[in-house]
Protein backbone atom coordinates (compact mmCIF):
# COMPACT_ATOMS: atom_id res chain seq x y z
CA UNK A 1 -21.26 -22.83 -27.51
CA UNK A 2 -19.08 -21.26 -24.81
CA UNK A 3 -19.43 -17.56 -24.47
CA UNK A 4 -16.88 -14.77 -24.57
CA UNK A 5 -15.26 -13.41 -21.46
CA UNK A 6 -12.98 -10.33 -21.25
CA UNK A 7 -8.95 -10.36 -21.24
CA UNK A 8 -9.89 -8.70 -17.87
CA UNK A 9 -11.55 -11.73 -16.56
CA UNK A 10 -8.07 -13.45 -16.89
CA UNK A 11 -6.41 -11.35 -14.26
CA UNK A 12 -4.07 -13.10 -11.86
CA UNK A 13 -5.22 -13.24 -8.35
CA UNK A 14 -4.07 -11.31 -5.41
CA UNK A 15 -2.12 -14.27 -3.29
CA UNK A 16 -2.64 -12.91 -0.28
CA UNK A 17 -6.22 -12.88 -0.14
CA UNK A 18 -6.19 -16.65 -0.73
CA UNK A 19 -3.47 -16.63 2.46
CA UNK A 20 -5.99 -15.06 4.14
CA UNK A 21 -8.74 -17.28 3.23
CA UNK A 22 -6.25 -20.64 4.62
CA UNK A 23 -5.91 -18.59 7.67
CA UNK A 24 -8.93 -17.96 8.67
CA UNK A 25 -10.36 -21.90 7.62
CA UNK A 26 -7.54 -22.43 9.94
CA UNK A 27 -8.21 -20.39 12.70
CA UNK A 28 -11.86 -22.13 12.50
CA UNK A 29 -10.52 -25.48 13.23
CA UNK A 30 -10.19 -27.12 17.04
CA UNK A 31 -6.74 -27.06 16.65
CA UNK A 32 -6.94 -23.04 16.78
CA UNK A 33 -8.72 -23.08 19.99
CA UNK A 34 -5.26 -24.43 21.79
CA UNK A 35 -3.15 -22.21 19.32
CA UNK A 36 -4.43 -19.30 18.02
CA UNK A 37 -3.06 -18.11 14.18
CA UNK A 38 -1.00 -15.14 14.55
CA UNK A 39 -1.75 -13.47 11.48
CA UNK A 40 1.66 -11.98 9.68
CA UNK A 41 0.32 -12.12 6.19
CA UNK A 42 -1.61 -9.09 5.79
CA UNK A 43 -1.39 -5.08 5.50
CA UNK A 44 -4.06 -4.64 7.87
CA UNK A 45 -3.54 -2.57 11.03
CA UNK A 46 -4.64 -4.48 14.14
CA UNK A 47 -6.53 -1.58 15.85
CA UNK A 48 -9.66 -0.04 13.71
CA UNK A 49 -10.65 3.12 13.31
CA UNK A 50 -9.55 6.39 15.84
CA UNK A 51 -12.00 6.44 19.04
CA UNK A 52 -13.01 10.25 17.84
CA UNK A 53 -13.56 8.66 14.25
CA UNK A 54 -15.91 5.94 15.70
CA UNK A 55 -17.12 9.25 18.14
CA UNK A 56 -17.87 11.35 14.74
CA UNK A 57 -19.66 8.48 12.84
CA UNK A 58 -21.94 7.63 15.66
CA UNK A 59 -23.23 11.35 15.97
CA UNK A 60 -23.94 11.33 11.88
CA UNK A 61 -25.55 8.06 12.76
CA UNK A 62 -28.30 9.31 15.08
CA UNK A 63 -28.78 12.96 13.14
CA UNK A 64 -31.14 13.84 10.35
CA UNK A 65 -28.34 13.79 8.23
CA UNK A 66 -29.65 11.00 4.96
CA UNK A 67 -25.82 10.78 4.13
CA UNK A 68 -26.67 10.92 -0.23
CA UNK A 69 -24.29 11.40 -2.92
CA UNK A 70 -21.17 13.86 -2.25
CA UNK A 71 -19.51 15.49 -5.47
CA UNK A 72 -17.85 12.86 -7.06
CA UNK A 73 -14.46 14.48 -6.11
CA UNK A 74 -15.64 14.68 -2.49
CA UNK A 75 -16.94 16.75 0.07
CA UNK A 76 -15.32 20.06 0.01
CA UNK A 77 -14.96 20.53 3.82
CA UNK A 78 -12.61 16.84 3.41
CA UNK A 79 -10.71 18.13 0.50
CA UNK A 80 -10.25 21.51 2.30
CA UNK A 81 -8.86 19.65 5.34
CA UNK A 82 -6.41 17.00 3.21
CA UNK A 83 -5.02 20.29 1.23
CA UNK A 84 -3.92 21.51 5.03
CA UNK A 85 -2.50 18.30 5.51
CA UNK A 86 -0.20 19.07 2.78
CA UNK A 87 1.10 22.46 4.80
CA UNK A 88 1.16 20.49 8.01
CA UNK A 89 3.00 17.39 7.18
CA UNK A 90 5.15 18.82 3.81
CA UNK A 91 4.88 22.61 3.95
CA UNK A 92 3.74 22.40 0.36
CA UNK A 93 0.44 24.48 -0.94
CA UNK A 94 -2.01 22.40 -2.54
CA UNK A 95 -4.97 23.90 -3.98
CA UNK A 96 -7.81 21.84 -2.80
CA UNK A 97 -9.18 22.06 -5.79
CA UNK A 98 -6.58 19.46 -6.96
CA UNK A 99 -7.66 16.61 -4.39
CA UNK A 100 -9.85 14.08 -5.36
CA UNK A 101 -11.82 12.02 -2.74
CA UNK A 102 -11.42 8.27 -4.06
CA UNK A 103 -12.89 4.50 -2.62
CA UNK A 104 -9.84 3.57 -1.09
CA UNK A 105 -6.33 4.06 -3.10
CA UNK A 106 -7.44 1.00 -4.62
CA UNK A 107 -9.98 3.06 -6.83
CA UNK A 108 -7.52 5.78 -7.56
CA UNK A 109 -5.32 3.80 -9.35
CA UNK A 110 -7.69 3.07 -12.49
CA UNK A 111 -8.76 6.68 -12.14
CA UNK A 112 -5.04 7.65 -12.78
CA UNK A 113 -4.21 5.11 -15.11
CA UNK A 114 -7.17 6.10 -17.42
CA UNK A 115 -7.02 9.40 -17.13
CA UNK A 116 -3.46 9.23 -18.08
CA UNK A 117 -2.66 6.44 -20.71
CA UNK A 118 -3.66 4.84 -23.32
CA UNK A 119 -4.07 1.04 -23.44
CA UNK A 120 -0.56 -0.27 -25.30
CA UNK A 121 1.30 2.80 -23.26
CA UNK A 122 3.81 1.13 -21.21
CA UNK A 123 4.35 2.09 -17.41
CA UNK A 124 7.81 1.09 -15.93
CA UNK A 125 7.93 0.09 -12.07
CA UNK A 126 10.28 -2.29 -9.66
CA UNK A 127 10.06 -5.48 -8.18
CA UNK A 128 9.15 -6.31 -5.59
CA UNK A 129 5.90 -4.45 -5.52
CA UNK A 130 2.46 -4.96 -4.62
CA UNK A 131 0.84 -6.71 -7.05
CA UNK A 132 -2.29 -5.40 -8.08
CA UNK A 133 -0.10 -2.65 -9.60
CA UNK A 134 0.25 -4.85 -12.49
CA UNK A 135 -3.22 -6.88 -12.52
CA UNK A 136 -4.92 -3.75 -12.57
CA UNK A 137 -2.79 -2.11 -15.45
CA UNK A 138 -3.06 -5.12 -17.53
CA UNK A 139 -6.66 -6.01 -16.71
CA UNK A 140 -6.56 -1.99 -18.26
CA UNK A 141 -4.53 -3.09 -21.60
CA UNK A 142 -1.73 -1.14 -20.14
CA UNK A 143 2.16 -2.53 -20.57
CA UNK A 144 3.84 -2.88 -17.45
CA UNK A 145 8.14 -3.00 -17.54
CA UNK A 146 9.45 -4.46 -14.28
CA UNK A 147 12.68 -3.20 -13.11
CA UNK A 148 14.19 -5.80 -11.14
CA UNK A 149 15.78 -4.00 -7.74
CA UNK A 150 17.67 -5.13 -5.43
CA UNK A 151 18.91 -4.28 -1.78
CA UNK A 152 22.32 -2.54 -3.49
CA UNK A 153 19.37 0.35 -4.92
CA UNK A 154 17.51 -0.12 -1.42
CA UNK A 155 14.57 -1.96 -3.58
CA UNK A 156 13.74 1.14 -5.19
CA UNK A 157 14.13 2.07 -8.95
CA UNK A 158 16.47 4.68 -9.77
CA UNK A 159 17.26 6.81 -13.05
CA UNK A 160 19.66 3.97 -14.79
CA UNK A 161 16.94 1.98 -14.27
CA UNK A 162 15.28 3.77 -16.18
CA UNK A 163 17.61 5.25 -18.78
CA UNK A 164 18.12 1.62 -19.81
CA UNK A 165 14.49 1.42 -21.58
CA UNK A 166 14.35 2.14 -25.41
CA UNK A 167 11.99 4.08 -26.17
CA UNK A 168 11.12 5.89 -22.53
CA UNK A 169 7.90 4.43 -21.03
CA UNK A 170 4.82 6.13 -20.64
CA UNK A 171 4.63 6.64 -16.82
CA UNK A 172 6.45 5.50 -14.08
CA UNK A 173 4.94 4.31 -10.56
CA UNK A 174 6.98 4.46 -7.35
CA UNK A 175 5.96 3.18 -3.80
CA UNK A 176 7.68 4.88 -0.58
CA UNK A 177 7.38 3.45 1.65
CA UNK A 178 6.72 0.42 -0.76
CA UNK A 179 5.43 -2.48 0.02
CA UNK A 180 6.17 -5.61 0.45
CA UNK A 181 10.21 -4.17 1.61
CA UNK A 182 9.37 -0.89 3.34
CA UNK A 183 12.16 0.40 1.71
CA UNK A 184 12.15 4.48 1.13
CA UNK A 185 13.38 6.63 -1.19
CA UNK A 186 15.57 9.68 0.32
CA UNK A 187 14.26 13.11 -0.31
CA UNK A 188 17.13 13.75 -2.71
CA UNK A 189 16.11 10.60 -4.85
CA UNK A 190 12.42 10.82 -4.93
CA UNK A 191 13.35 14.84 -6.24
CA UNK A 192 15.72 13.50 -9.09
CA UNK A 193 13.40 11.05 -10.11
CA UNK A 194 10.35 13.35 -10.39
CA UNK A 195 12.41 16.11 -12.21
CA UNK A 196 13.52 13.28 -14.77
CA UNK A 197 10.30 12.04 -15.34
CA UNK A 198 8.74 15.96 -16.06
CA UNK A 199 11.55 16.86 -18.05
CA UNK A 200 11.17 13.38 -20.14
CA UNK A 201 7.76 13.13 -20.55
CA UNK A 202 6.99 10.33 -18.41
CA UNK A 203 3.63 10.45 -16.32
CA UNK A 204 5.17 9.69 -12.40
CA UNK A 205 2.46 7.77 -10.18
CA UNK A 206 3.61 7.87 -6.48
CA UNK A 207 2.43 5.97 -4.28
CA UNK A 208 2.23 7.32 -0.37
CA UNK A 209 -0.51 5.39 1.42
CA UNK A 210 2.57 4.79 4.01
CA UNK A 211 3.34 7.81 4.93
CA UNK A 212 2.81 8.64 8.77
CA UNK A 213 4.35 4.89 9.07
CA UNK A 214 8.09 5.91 8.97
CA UNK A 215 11.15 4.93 11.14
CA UNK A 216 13.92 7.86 11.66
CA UNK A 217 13.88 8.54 7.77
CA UNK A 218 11.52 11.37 6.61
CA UNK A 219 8.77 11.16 3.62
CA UNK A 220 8.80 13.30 1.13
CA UNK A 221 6.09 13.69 -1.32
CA UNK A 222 6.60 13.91 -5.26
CA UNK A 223 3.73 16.72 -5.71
CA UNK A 224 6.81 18.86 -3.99
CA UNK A 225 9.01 18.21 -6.92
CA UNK A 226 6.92 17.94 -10.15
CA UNK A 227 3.30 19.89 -11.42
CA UNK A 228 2.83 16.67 -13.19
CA UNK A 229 3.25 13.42 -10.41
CA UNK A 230 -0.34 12.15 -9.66
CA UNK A 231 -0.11 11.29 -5.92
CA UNK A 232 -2.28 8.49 -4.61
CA UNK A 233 -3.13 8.16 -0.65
CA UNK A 234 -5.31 6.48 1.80
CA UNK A 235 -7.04 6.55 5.32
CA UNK A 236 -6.30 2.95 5.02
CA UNK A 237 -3.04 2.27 7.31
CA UNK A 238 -1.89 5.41 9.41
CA UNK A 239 -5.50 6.32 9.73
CA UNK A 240 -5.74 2.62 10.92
CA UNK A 241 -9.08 2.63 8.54
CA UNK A 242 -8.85 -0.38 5.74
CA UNK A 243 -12.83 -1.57 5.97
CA UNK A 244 -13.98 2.63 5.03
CA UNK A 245 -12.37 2.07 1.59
CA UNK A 246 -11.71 5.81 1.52
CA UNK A 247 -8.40 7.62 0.07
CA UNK A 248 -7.76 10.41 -1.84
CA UNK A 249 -5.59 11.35 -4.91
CA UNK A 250 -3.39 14.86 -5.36
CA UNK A 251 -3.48 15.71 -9.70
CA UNK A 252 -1.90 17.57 -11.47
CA UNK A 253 -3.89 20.52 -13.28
CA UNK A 254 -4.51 18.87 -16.53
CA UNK A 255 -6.14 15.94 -14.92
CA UNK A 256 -8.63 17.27 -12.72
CA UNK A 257 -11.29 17.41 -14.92
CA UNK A 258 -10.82 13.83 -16.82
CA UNK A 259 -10.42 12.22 -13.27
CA UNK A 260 -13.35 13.89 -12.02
CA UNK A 261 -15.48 12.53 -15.27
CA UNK A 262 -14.29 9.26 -14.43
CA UNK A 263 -15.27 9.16 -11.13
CA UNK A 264 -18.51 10.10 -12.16
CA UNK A 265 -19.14 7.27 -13.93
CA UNK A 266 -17.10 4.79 -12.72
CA UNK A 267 -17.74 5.59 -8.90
CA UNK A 268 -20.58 8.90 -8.54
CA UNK A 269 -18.21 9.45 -4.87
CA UNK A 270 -16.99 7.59 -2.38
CA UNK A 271 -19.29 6.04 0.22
CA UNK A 272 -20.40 9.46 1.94
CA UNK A 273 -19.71 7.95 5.67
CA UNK A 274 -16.74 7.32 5.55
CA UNK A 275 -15.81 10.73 4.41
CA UNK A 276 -17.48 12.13 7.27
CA UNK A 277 -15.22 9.65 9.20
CA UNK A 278 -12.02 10.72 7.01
CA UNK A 279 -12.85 14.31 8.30
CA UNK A 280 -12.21 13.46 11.98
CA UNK A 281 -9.42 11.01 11.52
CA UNK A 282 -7.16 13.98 11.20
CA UNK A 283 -8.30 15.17 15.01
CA UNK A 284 -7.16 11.69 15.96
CA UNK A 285 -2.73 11.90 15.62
CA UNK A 286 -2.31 11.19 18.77
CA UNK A 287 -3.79 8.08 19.05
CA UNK A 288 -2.31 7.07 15.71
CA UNK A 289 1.17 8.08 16.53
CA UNK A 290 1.06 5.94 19.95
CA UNK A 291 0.49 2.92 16.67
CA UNK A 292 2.71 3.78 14.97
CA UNK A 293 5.43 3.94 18.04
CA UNK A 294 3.76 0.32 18.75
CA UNK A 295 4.13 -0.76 15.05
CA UNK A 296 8.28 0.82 15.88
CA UNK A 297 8.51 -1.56 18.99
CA UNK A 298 7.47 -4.84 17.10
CA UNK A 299 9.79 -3.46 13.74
CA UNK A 300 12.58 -3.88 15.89
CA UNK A 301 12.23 -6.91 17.72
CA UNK A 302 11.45 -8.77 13.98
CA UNK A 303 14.91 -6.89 13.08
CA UNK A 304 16.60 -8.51 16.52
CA UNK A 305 14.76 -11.66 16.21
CA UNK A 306 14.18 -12.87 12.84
CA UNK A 307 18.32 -13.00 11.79
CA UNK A 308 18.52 -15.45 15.03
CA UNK A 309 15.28 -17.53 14.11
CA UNK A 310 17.14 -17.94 10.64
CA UNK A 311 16.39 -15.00 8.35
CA UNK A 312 19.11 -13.21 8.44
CA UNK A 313 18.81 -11.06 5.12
CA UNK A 314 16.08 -8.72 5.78
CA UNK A 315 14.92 -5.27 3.45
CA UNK A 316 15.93 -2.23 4.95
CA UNK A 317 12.36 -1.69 6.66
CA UNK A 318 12.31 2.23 6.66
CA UNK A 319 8.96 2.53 6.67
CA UNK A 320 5.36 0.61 6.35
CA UNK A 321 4.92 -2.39 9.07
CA UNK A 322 6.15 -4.85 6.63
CA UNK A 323 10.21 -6.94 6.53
CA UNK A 324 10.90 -9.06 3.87
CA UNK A 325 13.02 -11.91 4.02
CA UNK A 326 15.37 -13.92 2.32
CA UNK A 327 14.25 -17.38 2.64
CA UNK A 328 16.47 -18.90 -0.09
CA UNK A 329 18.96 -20.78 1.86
CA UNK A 330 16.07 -22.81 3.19
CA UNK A 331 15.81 -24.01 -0.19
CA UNK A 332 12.14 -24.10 -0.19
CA UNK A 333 9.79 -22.35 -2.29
CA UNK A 334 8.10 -19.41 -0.26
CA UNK A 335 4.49 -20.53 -0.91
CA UNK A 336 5.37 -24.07 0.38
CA UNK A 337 7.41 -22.67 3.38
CA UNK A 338 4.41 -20.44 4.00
CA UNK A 339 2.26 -23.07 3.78
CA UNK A 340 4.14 -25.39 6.41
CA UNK A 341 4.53 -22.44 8.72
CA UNK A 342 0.89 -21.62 8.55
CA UNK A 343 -0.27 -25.14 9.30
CA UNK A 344 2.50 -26.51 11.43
CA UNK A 345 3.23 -23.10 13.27
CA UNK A 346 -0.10 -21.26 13.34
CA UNK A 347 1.94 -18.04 11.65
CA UNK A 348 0.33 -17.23 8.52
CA UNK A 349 2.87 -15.00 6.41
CA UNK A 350 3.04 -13.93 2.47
CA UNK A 351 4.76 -15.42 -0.21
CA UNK A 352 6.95 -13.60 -2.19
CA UNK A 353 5.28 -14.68 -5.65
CA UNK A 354 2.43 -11.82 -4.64
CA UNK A 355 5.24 -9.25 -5.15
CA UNK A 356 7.87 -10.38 -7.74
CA UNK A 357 6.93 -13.05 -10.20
CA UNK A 358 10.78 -13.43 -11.26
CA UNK A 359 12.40 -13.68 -8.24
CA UNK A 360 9.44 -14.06 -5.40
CA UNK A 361 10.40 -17.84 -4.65
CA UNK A 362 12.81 -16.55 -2.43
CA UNK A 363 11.12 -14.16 -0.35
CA UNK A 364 8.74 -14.44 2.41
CA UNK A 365 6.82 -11.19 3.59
CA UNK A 366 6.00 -10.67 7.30
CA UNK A 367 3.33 -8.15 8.27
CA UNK A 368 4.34 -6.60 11.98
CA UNK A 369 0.73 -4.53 12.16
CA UNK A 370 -0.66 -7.03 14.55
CA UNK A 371 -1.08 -6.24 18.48
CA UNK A 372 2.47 -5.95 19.89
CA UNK A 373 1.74 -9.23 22.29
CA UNK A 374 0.96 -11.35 18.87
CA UNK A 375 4.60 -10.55 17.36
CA UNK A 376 6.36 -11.04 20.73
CA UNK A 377 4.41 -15.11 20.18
CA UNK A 378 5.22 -15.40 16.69
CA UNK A 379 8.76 -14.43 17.49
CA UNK A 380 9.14 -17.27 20.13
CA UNK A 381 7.43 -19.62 17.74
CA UNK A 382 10.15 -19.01 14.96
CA UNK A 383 12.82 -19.50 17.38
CA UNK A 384 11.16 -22.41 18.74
CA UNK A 385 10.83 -23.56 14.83
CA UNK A 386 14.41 -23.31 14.35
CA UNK A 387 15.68 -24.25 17.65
């Protein structure tokens, strides 16, 4: 007799952790040895952690310090400093009491949409996005409603978009910079859409883990326009600090206390190191803006270089380290054209089926978070591909 399993345990995978997974078998072959796998395909920033991160972890290291439990909203002294970081980067006052200390965005996202739905409620968001977005609300029993965008709305929802669903949904998440198109929403958008969602009833999400990563077009948060938005962050890429699986969340007042009981259970805190590390990364800017001016060099020699190696529709790229591409008059499907660029080309890159189930057969995504030297090879590969 076969035993039950969960609706949860039926959850789509994340694509580009099986592109990942190719790569690396790939990069293990003898083949590899004589050309190296550039590796386009994932979010990851090529550097690791700050040097006075690494400087701050190693002094915990050698202390007395036995590094147990934090609050389960975090250590005070982090939440303190990530409230300042509010007045420094968006002249907005945010109590600290209203940041929550999470495991990497990726663990404030079922934090927020627990705390703030109920399974059945539906939450509205466009396509292309990142996908775990929608595994996670519907391993959850959540609803999501894709709006499809295109580059005419700058791959970002808007209010029609919205206004078109009957009844309202629930929530509403937004990405800017989004990925996979590091498309933005302007100040003046992100405002009208977090006014419409308070005065409508609809629960905004925002996702900002991107900000710091922007290109001559500012970032505005939502917590500046709406007491309800739940804003979710992370060290992860600015802070250059994926592996820590540390972030934090901004709530509004009503969902301090149900988050924090979650955590609780779900979580007890995030891992108490990298907190400590979190703490320092924000001593570390100048390091992480000389990235981010590297991560500005290698944007625009994709934006230069990929129209002449044959992509020449490209998202507008305002922010993030990621371009995606039209691939359709190729006519291949992405994941075979990724496939026969990984093997034949030693470029691994992401589908576009990751990010738009509809549509993502057209789309390739390419990741420019790699060492500047790696994009300058993949570039003359592609132009060597289509030359």
């Amino acid at each position: 007799m076969a035993l039950k399993t969960g609706s949860g345990a039926r959850v789509p995978p994340f694509l580009v952790m099986d592109i990942i997974a190719a790569a690396n078998a790939l990069a293990a072959t003898p083949a590899a040895a004589a050309r190296r796998v550039i590796r386009m395909e994932v979010g990851q920033p090529g550097e690791g952690a700050a040097a006075g991160v690494r400087d701050a972890v190693a002094a915990v290291m050698t202390s007395c310090n036995p590094l147990g439990y934090t609050e389960a909203l975090g250590r005070p002294d982090l939440r303190t400093r990530i409230a300042a970081h509010y007045a420094d980067w968006y002249d907005l006052a945010v109590p600290s009491a209203r940041v929550a200390i999470t495991a990497g965005a990726s663990a404030g996202f079922p934090l927020a949409f627990l705390a703030a739905f109920e399974p059945g409620d539906t939450i509205a968001l466009a396509t292309p996005c990142y996908p775990p977005y929608l595994n996670i609300m519907t391993a959850l029993g959540l609803k999501p409603l894709l709006l499809p965008a295109t580059a005419a709305t700058g791959f970002q929802p808007t209010i029609a978009m919205l206004e078109t669903l009957n009844p309202a949904p629930d929530g509403l998440l937004i990405a800017s910079p989004a990925n996979p198109t590091g498309s933005m929403l302007s100040s003046d958008d992100l405002a009208a859409i977090a006014r419409h969602c308070h005065a409508h009833g609809i629960r905004l999400i925002s996702d900002e883990i991107y900000h710091g990563l922007t290109y001559g077009k500012p970032a505005a948060t939502a917590a500046t326009f709406s007491p309800s938005a739940i804003i979710i962050n992370s060290f992860s890429k600015y802070f250059s600090m994926t592996g820590w699986r540390i972030g934090w969340m901004v709530l509004p007042e009503d969902l301090i206390r149900p988050v924090e009981c979650l955590a609780q259970n779900f979580f007890i805190c995030a891992p108490h190191i990298s907190q400590i590390a979190a703490l320092a990364a924000f001593d570390c800017h100048a390091e992480l803006r000389s990235r981010r001016d590297a991560y500005a060099r290698s944007r625009t020699l994709l934006l230069e270089a990929l129209p002449r190696a044959g992509f020449p529709r490209l998202s507008p790229a305002d922010g993030a380290f990621y371009l995606y591409a039209d691939i359709s008059s190729t006519g291949q499907d992405s994941t075979d054209f990724c496939h026969a660029l990984l093997h034949d080309h030693h470029i691994a890159t992401t589908p576009g089926h990751d990010f738009d189930p509809a549509r993502g057969g057209n789309f390739v995504r390419f990741s420019y978070c790699a060492a500047e030297a790696d994009i300058g090879e993949a570039v003359r590969r592609l132009q060597a591909k289509q030359g």
